[in-house]
Protein backbone atom coordinates (compact mmCIF):
# COMPACT_ATOMS: atom_id res chain seq x y z
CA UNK A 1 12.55 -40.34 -6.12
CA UNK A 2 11.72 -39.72 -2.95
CA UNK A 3 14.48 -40.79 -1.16
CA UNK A 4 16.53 -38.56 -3.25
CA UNK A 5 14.41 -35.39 -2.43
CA UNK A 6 14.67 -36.64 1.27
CA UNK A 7 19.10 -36.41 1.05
CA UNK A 8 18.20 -32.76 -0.70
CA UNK A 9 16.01 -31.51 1.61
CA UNK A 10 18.07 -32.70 4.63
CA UNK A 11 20.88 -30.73 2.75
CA UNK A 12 19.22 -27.88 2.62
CA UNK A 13 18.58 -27.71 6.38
CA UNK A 14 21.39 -29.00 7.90
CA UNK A 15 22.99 -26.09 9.57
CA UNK A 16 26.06 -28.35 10.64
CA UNK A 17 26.24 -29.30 6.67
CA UNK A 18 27.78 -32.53 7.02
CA UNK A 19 29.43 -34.24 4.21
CA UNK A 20 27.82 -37.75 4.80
CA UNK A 21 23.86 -38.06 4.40
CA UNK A 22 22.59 -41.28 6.32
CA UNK A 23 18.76 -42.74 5.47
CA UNK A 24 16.82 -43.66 7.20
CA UNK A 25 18.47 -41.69 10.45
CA UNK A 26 16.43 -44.08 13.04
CA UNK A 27 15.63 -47.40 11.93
CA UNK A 28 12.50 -49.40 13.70
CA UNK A 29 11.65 -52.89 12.80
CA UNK A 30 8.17 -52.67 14.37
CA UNK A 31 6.84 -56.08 15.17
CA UNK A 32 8.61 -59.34 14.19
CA UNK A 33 7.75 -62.76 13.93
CA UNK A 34 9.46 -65.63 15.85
CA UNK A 35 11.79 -67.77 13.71
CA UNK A 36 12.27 -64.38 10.91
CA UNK A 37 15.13 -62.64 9.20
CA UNK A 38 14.01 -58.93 8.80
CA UNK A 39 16.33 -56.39 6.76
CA UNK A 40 16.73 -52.71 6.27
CA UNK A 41 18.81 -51.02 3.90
CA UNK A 42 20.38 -47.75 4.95
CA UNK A 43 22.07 -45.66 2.38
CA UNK A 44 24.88 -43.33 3.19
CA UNK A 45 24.95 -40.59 0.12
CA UNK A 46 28.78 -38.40 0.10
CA UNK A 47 27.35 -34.80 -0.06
CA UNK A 48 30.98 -33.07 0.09
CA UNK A 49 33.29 -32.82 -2.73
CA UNK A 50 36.00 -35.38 -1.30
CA UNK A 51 36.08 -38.73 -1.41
CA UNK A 52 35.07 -40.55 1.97
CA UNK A 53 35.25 -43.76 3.81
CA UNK A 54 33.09 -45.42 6.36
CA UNK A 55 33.76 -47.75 8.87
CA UNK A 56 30.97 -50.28 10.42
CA UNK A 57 31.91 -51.08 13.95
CA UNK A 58 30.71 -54.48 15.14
CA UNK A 59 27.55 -54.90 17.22
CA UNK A 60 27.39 -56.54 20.60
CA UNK A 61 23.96 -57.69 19.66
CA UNK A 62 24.58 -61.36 17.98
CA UNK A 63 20.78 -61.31 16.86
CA UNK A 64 21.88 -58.18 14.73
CA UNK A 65 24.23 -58.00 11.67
CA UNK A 66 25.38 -55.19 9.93
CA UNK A 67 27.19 -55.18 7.06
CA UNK A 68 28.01 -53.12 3.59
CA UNK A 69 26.34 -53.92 -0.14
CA UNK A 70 30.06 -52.35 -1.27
CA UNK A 71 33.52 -51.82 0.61
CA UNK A 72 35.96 -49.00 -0.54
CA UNK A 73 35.88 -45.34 -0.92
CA UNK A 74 32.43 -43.25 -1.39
CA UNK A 75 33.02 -40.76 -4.33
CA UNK A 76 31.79 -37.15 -4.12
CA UNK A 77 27.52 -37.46 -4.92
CA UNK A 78 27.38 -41.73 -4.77
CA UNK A 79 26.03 -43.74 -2.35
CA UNK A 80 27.01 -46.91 -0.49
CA UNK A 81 24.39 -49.44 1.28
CA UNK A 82 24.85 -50.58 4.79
CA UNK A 83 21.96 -53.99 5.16
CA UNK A 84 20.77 -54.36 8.84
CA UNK A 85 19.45 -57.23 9.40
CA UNK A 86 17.95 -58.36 12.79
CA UNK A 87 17.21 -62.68 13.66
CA UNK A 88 14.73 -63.41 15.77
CA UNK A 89 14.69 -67.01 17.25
CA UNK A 90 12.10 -69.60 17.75
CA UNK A 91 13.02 -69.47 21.64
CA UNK A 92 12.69 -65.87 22.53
């Protein structure tokens, strides 16, 4: 419920009024432990009244992964998940 009242409010007070709301906007893994697999789920709501694509480019980073719950086309007022997930080795 929360989360939902977040997308509103950032709505609300989004004087650019884009059509895609993204949550969490930062992400921060605080500390991790050596040897872990630590995941995020960021959800990417379509506020406008057109359906809308996203595209995940891939990340340099080969201790990070990013990659969709769903693929295809976000429908006016649903939501898609995006997992990042960041691999921290034994060695580092």
């Amino acid at each position: 419920i929360n989360q939902a009242n977040s997308m509103v409010t950032g709505v609300l007070h989004d004087s650019l009024k884009r059509s895609l709301n993204v949550l969490p906007s930062a992400i921060s893994f605080g500390a991790l432990r050596q040897g872990s697999s630590n995941d995020i789920i960021v959800t990417i709501k379509n506020e406008d009244m057109v359906g809308q694509r996203i595209t995940i480019k891939p990340v340099t980073d080969k201790r990070i992964l990013v990659k969709q719950e769903e693929y295809g086309m976000i429908a006016p007022g649903m939501i898609k998940k995006v997992i990042v997930t960041i691999r921290v080795s034994d060695d580092e």
